[in-house]
N, C-alpha and C. Protein backbone atom coordinates (compact mmCIF):
# COMPACT_ATOMS: atom_id res chain seq x y z
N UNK A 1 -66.95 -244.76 -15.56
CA UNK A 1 -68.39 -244.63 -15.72
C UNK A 1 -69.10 -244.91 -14.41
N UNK A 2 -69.10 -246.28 -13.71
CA UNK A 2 -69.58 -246.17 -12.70
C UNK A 2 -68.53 -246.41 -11.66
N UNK A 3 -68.57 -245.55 -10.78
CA UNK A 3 -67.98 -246.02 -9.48
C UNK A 3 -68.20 -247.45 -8.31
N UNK A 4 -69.50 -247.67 -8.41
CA UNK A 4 -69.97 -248.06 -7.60
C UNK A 4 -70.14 -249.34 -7.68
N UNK A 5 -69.04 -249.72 -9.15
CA UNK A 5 -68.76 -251.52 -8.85
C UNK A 5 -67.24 -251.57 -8.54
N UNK A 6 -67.06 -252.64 -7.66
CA UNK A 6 -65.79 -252.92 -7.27
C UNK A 6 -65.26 -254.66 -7.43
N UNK A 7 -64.17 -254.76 -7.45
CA UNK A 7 -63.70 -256.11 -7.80
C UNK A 7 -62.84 -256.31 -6.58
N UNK A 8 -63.53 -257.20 -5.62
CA UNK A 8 -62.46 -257.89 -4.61
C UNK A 8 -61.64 -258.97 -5.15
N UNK A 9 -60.19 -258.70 -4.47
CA UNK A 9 -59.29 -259.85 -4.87
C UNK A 9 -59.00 -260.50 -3.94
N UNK A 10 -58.70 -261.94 -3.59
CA UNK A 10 -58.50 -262.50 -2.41
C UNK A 10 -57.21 -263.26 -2.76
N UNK A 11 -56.32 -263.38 -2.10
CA UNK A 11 -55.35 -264.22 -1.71
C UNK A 11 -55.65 -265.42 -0.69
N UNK A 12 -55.95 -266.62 -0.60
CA UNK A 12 -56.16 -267.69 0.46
C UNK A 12 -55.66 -269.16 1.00
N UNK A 13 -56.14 -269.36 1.63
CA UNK A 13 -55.15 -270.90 1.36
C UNK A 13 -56.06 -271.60 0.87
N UNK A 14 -55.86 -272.99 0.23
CA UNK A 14 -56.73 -273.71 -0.47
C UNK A 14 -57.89 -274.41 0.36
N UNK A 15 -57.55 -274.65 1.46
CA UNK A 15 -57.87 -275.35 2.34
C UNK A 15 -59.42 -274.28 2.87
N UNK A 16 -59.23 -272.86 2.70
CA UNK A 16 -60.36 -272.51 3.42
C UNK A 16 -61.59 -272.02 1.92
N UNK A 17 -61.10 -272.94 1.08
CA UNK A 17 -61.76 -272.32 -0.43
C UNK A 17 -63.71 -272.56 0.24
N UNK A 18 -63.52 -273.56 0.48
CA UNK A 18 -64.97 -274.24 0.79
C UNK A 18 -66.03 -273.08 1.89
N UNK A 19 -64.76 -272.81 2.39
CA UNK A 19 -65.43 -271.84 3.97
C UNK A 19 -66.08 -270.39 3.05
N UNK A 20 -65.26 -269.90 2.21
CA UNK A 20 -65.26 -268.72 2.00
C UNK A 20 -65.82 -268.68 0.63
N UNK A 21 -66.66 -269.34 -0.22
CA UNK A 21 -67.39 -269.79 -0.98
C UNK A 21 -68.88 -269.86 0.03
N UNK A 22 -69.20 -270.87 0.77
CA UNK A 22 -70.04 -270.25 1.83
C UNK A 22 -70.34 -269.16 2.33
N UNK A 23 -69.42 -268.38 2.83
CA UNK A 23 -69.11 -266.86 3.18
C UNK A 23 -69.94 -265.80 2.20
N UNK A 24 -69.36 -265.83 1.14
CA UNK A 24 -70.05 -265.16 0.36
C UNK A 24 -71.34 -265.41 -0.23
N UNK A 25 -71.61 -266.68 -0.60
CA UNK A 25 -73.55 -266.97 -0.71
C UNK A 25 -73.97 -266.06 0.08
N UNK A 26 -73.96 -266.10 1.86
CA UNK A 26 -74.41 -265.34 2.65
C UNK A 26 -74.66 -264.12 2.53
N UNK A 27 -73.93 -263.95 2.18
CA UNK A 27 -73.98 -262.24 1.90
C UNK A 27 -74.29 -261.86 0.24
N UNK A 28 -75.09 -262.43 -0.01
CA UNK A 28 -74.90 -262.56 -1.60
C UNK A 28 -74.56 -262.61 -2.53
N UNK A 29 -72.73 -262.27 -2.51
CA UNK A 29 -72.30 -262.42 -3.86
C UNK A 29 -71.31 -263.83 -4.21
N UNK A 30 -72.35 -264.32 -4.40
CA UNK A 30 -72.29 -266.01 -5.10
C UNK A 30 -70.77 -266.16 -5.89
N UNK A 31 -70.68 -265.40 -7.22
CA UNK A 31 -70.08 -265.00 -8.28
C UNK A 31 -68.76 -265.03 -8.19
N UNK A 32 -68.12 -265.95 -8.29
CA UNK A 32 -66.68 -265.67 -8.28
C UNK A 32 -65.76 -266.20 -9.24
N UNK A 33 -64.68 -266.19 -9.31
CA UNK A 33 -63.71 -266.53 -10.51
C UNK A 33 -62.42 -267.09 -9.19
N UNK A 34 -61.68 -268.17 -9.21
CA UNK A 34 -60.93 -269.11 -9.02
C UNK A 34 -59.43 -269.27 -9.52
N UNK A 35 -58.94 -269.34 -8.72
CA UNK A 35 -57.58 -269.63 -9.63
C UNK A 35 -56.76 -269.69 -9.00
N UNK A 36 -55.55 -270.77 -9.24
CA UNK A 36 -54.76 -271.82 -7.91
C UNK A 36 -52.90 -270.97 -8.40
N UNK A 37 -53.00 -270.46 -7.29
CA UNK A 37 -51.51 -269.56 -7.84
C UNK A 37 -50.37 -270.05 -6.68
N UNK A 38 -49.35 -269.51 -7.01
CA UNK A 38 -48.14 -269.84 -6.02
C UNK A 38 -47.84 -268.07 -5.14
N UNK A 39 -47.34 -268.14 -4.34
CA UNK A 39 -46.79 -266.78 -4.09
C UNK A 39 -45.96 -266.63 -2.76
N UNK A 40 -45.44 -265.69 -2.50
CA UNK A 40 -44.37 -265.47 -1.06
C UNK A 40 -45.05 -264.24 -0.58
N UNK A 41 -45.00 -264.37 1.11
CA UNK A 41 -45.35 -263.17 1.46
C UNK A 41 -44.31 -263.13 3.23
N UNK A 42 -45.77 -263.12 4.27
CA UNK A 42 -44.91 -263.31 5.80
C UNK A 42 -45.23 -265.00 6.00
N UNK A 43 -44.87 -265.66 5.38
CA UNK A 43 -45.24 -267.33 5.29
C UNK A 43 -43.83 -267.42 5.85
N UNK A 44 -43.45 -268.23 6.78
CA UNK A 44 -42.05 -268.53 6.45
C UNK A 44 -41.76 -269.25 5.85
N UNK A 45 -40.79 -269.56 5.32
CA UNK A 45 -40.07 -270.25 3.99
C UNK A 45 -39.84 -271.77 4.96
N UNK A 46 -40.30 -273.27 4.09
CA UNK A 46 -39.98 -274.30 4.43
C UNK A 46 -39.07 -275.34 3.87
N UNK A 47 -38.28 -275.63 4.41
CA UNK A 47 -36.76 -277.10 4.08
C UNK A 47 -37.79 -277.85 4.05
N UNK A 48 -37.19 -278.43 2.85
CA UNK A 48 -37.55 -280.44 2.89
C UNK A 48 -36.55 -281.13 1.96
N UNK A 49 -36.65 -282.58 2.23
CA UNK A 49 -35.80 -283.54 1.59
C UNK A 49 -35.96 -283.98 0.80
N UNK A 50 -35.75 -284.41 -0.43
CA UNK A 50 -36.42 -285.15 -1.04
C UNK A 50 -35.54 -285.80 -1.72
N UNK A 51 -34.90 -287.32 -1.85
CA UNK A 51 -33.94 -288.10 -2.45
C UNK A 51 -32.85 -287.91 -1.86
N UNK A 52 -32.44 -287.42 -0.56
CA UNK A 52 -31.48 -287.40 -0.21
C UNK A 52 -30.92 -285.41 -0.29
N UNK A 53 -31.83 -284.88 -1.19
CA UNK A 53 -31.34 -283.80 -1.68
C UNK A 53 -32.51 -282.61 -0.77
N UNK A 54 -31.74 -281.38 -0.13
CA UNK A 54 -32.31 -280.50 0.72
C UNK A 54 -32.91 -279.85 -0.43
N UNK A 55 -34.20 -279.36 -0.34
CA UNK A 55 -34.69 -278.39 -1.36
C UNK A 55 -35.49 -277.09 -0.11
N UNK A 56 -35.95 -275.97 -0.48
CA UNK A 56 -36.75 -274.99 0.11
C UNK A 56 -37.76 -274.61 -0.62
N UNK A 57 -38.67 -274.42 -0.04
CA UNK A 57 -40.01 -274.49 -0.46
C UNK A 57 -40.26 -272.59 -0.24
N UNK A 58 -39.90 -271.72 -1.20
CA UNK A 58 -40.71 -270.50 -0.72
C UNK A 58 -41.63 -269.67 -1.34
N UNK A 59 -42.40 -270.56 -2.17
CA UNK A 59 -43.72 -269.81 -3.15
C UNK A 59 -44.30 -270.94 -2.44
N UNK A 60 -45.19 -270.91 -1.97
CA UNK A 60 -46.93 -271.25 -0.92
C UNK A 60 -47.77 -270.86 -2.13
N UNK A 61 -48.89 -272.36 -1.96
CA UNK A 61 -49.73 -272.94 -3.02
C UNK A 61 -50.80 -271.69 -1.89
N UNK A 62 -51.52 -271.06 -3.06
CA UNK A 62 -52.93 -270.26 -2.97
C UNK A 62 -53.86 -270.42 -3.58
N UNK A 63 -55.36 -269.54 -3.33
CA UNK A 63 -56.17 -269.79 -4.10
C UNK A 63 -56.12 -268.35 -4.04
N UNK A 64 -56.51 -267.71 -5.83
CA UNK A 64 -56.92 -266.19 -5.88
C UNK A 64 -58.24 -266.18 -6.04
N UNK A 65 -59.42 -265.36 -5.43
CA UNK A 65 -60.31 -265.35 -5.78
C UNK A 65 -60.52 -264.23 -6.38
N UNK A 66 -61.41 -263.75 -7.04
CA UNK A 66 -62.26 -262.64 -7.64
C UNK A 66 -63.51 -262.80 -7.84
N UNK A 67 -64.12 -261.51 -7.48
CA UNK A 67 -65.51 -261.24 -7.21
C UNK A 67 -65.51 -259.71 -7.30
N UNK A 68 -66.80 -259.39 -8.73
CA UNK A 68 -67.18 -257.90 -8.82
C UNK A 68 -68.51 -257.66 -8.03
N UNK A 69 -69.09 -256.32 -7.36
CA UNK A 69 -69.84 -256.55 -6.97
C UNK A 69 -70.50 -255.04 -7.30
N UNK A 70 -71.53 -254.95 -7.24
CA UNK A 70 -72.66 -253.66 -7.79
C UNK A 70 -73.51 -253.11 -6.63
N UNK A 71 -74.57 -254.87 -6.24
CA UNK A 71 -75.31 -253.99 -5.26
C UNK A 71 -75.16 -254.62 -4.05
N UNK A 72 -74.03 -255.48 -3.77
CA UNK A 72 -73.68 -255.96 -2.50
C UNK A 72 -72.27 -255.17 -2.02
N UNK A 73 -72.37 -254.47 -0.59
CA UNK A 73 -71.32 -253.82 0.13
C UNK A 73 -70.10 -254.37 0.13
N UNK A 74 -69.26 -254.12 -0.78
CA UNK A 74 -67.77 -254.24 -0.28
C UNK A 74 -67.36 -255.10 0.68
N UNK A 75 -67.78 -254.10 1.47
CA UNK A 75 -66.83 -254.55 2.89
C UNK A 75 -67.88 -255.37 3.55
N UNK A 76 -68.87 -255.95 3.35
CA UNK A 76 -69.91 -256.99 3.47
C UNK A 76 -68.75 -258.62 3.22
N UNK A 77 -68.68 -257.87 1.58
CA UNK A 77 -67.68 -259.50 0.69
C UNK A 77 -66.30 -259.63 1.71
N UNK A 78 -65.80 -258.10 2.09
CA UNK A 78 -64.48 -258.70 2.68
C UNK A 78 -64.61 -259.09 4.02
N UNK A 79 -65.45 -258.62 4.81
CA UNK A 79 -65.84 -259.29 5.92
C UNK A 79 -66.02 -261.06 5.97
N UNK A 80 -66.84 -261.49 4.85
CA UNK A 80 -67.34 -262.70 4.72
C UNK A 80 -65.56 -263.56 4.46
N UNK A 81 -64.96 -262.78 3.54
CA UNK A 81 -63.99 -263.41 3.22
C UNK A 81 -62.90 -263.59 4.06
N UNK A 82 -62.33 -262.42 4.95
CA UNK A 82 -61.91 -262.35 5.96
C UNK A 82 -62.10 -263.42 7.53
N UNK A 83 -63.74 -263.44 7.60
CA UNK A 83 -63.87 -264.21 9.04
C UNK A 83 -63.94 -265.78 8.42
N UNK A 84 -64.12 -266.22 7.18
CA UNK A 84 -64.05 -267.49 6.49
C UNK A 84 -62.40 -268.25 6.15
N UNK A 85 -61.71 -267.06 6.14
CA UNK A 85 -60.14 -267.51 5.87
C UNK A 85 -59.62 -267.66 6.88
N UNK A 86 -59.88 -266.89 8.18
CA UNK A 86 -58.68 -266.74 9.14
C UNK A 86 -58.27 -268.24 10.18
N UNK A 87 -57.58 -268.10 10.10
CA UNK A 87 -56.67 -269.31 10.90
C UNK A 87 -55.99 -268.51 12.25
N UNK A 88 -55.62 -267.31 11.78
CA UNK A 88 -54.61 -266.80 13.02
C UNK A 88 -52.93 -266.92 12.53
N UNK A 89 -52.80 -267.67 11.46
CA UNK A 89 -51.22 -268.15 11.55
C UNK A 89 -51.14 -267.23 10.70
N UNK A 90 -49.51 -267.40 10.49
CA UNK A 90 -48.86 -266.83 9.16
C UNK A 90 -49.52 -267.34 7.84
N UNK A 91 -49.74 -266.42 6.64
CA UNK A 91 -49.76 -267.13 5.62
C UNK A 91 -51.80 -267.23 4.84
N UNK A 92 -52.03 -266.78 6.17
CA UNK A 92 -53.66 -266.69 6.02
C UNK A 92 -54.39 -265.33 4.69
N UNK A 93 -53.74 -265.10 3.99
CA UNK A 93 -53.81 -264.26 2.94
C UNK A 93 -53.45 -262.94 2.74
N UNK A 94 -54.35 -262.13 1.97
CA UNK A 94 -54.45 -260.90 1.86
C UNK A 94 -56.00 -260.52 0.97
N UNK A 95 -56.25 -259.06 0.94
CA UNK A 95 -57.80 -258.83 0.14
C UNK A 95 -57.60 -257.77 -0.22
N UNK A 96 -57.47 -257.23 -1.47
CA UNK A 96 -57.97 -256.23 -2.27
C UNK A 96 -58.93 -255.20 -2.69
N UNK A 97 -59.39 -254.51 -2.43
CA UNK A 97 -60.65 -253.93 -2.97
C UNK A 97 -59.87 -252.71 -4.18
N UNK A 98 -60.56 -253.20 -5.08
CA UNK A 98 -60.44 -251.97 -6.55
C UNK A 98 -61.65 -251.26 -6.97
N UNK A 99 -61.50 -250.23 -6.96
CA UNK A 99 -62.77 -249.50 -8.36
C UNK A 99 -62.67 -250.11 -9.28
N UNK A 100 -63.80 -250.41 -9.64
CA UNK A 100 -63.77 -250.81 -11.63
C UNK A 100 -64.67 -249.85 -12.31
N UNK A 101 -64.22 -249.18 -13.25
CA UNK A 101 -64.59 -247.90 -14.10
C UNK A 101 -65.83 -248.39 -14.50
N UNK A 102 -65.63 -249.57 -15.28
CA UNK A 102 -67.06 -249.67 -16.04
C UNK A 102 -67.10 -251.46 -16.69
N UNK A 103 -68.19 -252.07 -16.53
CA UNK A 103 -68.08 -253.68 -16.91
C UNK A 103 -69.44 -253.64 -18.31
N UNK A 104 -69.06 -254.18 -18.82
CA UNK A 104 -69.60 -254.55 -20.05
C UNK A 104 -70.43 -256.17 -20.07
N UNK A 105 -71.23 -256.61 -20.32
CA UNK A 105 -72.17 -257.87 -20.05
C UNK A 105 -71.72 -258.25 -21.89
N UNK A 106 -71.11 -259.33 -22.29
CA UNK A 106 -71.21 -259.51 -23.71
C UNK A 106 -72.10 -260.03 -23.79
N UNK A 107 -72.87 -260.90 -23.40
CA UNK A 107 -74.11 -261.23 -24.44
C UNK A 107 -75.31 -259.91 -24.25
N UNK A 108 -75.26 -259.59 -23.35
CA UNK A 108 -76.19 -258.62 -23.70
C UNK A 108 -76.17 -257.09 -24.07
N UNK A 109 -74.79 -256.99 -23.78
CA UNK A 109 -74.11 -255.23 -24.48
C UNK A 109 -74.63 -254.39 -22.93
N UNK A 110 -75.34 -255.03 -22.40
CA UNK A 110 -75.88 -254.11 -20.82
C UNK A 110 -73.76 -254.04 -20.29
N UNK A 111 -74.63 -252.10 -19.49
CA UNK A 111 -72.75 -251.42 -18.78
C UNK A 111 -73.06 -251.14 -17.49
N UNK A 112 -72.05 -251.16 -17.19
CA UNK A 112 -72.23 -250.12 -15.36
C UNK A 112 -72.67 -251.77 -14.89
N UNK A 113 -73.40 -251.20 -13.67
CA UNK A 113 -73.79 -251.91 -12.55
C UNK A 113 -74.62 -252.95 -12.90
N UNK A 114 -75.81 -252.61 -14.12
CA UNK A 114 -76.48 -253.57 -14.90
C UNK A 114 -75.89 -255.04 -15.21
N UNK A 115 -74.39 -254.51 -15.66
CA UNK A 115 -73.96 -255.75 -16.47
C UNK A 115 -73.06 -257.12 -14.92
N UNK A 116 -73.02 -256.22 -14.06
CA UNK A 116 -72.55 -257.05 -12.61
C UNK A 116 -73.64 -258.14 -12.31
């Protein structure tokens, strides 16, 4: 139905949640959804000890974000999200951009871009 909302996904480290929560106020889209995941990517994989016993560490603690957006630019949100995450190292995320066909508002039955 509408094209013209999209849902950024962010991959981040936890550590820059605060930065990139800022990031986006700026640019207006406040709105986001949270959520503390594990995952592997170009991180390198880390040894540790623990009781005497070697273990490897290779799912890295993240934060996923999500954010739909209607009448704020895309590439506005991934910009914000992008210059708010980066560190330079390995491990500094990834970002998504999707079409979303069509969003529905439940309390108010409002579709499309309305309901963003």
């Amino acid at each position: 139905m509408a094209a013209d909302i999209q849902m950024i996904v962010a991959f981040i480290r936890p550590g820059k949640l605060s930065e990139v929560k800022k990031g986006l106020a700026e640019v207006g889209a406040p709105s986001l959804t949270v959520t503390n995941v594990r995952g592997r990517g170009s991180q390198p994989v880390k040894k540790g000890q623990w009781r005497g016993e070697e273990y490897v560490v290779d799912l890295h603690e993240k934060v996923k974000l999500e954010t739909v957006v209607a009448d704020v630019p895309a590439d506005d949100v991934v910009d914000a999200i992008s210059e708010a995450a980066h560190t330079g190292d390995p491990g500094d995320g990834k970002i998504f951009v999707v079409d979303v066909d069509d969003a529905v508002q439940i309390r108010t039955g409002k579709r499309g871009p309305d309901a963003v």
